[in-house]
N, C-alpha and C. Protein backbone atom coordinates (compact mmCIF):
# COMPACT_ATOMS: atom_id res chain seq x y z
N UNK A 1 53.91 -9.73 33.53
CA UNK A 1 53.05 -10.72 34.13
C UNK A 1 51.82 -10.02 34.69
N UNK A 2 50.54 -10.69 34.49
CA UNK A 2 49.57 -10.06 34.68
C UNK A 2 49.32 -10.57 36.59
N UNK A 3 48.25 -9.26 36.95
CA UNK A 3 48.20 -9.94 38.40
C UNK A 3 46.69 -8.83 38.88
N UNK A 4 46.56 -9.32 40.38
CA UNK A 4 44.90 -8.95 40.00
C UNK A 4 45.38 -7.72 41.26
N UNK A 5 44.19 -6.98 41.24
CA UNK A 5 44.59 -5.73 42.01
C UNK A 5 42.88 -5.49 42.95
N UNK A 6 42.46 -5.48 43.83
CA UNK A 6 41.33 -5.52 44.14
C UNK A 6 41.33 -3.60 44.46
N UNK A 7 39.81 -3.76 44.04
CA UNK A 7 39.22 -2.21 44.72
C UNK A 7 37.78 -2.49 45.19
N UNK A 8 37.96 -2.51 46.39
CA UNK A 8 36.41 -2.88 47.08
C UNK A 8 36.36 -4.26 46.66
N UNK A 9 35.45 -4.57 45.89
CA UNK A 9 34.99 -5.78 45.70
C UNK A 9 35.15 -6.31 44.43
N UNK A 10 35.64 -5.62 43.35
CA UNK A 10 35.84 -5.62 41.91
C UNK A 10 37.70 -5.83 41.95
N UNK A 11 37.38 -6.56 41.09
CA UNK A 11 39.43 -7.44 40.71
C UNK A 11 39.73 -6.72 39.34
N UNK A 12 40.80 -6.12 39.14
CA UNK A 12 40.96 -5.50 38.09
C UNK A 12 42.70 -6.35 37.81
N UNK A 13 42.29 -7.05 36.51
CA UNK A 13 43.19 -7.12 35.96
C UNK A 13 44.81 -6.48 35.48
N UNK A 14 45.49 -6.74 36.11
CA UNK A 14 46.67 -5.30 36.29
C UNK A 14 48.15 -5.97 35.47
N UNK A 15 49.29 -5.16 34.76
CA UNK A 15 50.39 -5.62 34.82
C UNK A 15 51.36 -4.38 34.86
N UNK A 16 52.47 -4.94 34.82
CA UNK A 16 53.12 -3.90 35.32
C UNK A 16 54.71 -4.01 34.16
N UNK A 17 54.17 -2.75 33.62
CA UNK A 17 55.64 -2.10 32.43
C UNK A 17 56.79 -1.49 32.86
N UNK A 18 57.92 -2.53 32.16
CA UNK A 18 59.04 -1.60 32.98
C UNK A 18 59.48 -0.54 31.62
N UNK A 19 59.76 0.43 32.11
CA UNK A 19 60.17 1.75 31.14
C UNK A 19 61.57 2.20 32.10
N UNK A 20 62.26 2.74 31.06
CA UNK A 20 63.12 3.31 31.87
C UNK A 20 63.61 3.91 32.55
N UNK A 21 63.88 3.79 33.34
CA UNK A 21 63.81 4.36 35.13
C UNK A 21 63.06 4.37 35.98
N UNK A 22 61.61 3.55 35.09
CA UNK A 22 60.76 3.28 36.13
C UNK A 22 59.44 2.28 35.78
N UNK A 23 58.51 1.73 36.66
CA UNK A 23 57.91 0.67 36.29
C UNK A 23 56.20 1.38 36.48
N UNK A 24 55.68 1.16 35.55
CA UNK A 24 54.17 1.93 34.97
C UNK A 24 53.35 0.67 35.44
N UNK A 25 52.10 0.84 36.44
CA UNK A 25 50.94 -0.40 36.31
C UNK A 25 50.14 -0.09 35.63
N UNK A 26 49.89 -0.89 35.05
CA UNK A 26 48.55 -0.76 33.35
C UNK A 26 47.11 -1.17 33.66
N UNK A 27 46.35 -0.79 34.13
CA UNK A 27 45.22 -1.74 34.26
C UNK A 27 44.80 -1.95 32.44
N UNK A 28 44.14 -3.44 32.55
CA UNK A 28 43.77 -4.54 31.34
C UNK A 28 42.60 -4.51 31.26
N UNK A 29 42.10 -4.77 32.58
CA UNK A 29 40.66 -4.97 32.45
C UNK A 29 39.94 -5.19 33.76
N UNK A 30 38.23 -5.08 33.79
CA UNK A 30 37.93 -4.95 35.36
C UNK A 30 37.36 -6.45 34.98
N UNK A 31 37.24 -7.27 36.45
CA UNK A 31 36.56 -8.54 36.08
C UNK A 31 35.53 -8.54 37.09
N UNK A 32 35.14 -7.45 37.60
CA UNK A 32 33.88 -6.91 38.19
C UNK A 32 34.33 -8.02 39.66
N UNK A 33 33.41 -8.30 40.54
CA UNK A 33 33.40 -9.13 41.32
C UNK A 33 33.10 -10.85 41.35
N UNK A 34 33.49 -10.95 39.84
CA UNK A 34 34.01 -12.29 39.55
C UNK A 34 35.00 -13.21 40.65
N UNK A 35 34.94 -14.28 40.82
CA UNK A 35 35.54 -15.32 41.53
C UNK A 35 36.23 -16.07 40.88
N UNK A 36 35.82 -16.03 39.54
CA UNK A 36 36.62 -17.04 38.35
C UNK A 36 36.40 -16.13 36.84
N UNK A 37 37.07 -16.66 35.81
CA UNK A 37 37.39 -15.76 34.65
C UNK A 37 36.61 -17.17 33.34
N UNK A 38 35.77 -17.31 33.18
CA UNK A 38 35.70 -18.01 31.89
C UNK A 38 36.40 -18.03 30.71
N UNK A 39 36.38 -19.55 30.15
CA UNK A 39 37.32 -19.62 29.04
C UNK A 39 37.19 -18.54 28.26
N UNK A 40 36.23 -18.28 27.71
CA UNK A 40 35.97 -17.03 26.56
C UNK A 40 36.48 -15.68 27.32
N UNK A 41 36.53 -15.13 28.52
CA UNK A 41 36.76 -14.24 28.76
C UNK A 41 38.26 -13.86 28.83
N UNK A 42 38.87 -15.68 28.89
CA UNK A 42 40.41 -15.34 28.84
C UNK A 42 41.07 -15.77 27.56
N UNK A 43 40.22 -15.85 26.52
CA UNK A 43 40.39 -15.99 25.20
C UNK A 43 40.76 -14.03 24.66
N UNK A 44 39.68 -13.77 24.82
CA UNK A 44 38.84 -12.67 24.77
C UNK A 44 40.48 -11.62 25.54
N UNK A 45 40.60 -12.06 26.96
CA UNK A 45 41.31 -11.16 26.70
C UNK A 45 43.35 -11.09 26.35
N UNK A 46 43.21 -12.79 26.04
CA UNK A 46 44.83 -12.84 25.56
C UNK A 46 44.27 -12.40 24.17
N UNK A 47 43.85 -11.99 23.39
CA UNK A 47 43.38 -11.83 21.97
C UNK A 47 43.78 -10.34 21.93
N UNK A 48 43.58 -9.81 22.87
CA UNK A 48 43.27 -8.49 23.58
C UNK A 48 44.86 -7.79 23.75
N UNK A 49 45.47 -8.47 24.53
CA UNK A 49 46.69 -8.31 25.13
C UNK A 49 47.84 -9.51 24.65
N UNK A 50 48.20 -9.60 23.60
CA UNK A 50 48.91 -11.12 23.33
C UNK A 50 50.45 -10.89 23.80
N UNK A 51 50.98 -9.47 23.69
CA UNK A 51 52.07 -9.12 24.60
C UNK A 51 52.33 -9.48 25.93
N UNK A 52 51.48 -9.41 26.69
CA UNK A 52 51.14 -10.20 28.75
C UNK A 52 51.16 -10.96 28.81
N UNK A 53 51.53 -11.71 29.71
CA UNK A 53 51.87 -12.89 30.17
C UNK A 53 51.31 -12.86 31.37
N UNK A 54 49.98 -13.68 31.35
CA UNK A 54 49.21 -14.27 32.39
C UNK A 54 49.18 -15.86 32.70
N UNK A 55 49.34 -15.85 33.86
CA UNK A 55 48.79 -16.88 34.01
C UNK A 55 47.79 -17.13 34.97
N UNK A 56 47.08 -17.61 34.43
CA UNK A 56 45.65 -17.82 34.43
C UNK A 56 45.75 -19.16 36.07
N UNK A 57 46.45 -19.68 36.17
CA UNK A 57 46.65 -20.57 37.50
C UNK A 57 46.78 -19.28 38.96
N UNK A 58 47.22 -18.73 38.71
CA UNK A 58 47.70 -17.52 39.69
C UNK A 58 46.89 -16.84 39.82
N UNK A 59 45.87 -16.53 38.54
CA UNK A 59 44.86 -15.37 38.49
C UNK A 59 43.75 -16.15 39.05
N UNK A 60 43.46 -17.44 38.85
CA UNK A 60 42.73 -18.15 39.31
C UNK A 60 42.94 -18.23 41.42
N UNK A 61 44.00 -18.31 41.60
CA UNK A 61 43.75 -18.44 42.89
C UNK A 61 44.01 -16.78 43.44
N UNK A 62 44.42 -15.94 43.02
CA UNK A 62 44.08 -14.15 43.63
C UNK A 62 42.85 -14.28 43.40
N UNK A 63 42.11 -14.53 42.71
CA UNK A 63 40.47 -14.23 42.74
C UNK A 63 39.73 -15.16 43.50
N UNK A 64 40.08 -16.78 43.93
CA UNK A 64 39.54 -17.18 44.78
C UNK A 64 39.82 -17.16 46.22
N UNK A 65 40.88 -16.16 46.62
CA UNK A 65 41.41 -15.78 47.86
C UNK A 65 40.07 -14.58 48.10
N UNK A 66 39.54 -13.88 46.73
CA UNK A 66 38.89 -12.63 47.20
C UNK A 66 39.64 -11.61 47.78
N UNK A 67 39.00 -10.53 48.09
CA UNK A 67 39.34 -9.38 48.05
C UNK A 67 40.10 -9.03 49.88
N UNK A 68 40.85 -8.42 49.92
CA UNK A 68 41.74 -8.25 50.89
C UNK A 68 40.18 -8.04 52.51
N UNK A 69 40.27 -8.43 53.47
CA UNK A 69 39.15 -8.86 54.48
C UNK A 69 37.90 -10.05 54.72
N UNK A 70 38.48 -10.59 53.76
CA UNK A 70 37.63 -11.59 53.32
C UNK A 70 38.00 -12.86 54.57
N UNK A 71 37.22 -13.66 54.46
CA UNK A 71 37.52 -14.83 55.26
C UNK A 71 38.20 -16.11 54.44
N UNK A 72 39.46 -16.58 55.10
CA UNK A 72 40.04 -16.97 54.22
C UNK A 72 39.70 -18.37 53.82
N UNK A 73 39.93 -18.64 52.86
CA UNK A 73 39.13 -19.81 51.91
C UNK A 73 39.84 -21.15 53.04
N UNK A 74 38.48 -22.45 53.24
CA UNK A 74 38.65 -23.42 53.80
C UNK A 74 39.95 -24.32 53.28
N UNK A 75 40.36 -25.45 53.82
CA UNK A 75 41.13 -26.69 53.27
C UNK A 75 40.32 -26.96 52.02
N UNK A 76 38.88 -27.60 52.08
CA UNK A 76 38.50 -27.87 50.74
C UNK A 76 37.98 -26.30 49.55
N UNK A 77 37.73 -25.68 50.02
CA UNK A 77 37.91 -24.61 49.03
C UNK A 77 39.01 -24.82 48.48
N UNK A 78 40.39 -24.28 48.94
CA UNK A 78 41.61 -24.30 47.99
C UNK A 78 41.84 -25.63 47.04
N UNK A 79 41.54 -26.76 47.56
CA UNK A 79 41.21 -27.93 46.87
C UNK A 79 40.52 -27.99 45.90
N UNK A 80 39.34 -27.15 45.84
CA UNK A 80 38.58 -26.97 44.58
C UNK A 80 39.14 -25.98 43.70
N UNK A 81 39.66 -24.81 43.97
CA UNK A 81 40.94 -24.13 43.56
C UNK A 81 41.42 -24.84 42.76
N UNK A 82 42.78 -25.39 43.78
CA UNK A 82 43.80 -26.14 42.85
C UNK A 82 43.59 -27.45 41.92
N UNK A 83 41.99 -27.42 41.89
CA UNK A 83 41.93 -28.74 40.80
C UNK A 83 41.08 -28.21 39.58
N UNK A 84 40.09 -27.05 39.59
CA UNK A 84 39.51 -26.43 38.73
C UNK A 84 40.29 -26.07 37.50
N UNK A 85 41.75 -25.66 37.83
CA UNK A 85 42.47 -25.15 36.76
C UNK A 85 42.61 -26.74 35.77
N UNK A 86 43.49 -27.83 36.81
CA UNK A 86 43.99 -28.44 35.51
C UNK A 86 42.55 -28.87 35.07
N UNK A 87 42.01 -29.10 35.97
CA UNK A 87 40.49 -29.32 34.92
C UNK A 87 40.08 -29.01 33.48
N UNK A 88 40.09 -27.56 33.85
CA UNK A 88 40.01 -26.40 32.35
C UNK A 88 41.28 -27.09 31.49
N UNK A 89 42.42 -26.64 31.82
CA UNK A 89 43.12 -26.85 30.95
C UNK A 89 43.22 -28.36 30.15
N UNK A 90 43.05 -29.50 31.18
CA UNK A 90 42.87 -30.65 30.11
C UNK A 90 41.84 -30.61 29.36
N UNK A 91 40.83 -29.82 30.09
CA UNK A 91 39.49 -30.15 28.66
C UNK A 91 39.55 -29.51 27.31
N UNK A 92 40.75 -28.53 27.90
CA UNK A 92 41.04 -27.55 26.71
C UNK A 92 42.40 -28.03 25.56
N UNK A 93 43.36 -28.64 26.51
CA UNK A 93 44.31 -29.30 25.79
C UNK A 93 44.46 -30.51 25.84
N UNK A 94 43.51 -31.55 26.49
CA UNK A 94 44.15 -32.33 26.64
C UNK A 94 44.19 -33.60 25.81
N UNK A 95 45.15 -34.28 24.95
CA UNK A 95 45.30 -35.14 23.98
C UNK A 95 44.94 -36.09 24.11
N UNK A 96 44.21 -36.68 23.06
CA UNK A 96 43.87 -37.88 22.87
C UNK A 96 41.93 -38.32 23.52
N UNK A 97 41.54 -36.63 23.57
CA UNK A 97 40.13 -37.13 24.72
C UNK A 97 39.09 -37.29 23.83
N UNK A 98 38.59 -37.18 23.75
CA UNK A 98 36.71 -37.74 23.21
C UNK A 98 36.30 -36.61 23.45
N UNK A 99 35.22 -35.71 22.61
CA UNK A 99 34.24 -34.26 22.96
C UNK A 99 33.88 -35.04 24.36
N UNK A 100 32.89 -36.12 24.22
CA UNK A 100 31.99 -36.59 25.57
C UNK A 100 33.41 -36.03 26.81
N UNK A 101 34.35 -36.55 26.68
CA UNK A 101 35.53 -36.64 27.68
C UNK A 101 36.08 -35.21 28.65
N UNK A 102 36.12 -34.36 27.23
CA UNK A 102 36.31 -32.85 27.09
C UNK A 102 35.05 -32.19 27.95
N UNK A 103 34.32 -32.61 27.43
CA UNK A 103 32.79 -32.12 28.18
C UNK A 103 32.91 -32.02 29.48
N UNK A 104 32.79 -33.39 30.03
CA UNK A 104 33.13 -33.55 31.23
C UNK A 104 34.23 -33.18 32.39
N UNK A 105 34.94 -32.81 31.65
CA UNK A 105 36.24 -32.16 32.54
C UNK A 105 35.69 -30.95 32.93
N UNK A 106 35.12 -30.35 31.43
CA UNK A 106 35.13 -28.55 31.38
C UNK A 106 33.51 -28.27 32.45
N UNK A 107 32.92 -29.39 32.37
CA UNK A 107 31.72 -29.59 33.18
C UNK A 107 31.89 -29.43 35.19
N UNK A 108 32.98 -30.57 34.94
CA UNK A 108 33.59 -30.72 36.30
C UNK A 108 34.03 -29.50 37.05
N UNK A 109 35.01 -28.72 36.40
CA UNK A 109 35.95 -27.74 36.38
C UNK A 109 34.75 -26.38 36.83
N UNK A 110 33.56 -26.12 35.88
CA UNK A 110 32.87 -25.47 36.09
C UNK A 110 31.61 -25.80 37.18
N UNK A 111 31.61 -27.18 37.58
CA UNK A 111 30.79 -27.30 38.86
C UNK A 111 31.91 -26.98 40.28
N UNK A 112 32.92 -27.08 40.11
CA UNK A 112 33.78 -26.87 41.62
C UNK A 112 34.02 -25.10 41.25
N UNK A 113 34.06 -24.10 40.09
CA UNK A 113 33.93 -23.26 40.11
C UNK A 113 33.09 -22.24 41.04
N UNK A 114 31.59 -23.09 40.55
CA UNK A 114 30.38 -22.31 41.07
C UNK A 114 30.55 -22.79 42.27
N UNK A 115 30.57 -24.14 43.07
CA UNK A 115 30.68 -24.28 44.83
C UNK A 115 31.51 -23.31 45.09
N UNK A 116 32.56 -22.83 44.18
CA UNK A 116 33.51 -22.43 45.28
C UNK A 116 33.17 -20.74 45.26
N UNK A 117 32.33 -20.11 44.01
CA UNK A 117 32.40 -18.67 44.02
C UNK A 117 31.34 -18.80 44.90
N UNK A 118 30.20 -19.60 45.06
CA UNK A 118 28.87 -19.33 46.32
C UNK A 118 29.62 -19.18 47.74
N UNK A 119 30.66 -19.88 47.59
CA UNK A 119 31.44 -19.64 49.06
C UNK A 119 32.21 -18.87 49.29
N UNK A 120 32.66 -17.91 48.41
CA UNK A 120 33.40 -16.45 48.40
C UNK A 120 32.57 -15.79 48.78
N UNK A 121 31.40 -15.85 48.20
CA UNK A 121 30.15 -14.44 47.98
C UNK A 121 29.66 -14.64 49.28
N UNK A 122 29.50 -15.71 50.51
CA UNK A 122 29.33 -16.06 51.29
C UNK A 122 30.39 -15.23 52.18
N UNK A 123 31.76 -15.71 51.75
CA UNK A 123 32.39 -14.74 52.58
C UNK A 123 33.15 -13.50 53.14
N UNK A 124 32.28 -12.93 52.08
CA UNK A 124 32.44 -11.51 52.55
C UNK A 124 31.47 -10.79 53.57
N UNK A 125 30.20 -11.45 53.30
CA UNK A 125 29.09 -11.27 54.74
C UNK A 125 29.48 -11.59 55.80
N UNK A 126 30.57 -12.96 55.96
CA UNK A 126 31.16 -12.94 57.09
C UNK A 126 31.60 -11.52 58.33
């Protein structure tokens, strides 16, 4: 299972191999000081890694928690959080929609994105 690992201000994509007698952490990839991971980037990197098992709901909220001193995300922050994902994912799977329909989700999904990374980047000046 993939999981995020902060250094300073940069989230590095991490998982962790068990071998025998002992368990190896792999770094995957850096996602720089990203707040969120775009579709293509998590195309890009299950394409990459099709062995890992991420999930992208989890990775989504370690990166909108930010980096360990941070100020911790409001009631409506996490709200924008926890609705950004199914957002993505219905626009991405979801049956029976219209492009116009699709649009709009992945539109939605990516406007509560950006409120919510301006308010990370915000709070680390805190």
């Amino acid at each position: 299972m993939a999981w995020i690992r902060w250094r300073g201000s940069n989230a590095h994509l991490m998982t962790t191999e068990r071998r025998p007698g002992h368990a190896v952490q792999r770094y995957l990839t850096s996602l720089g000081g990203a707040y969120s991971v775009s579709t293509a980037q998590r195309a890009a990197i299950e394409a990459r890694y099709p062995h890992v098992s991420i999930d992208w709901a989890a990775i989504d909220e370690a990166l909108a928690a930010g980096p360990p001193g941070t100020r911790a995300l409001s009631a409506p922050e996490w709200d924008a959080v926890h609705i950004e994902h199914p957002l993505r994912m219905w626009a991405e799977n979801g049956p029976h929609l219209f492009p116009a329909e699709r649009a709009a989700l992945a539109t939605a999904a990516r406007a509560l994105q950006s409120w919510r990374a301006r308010g990370a980047a915000g709070r680390q000046e805190s």
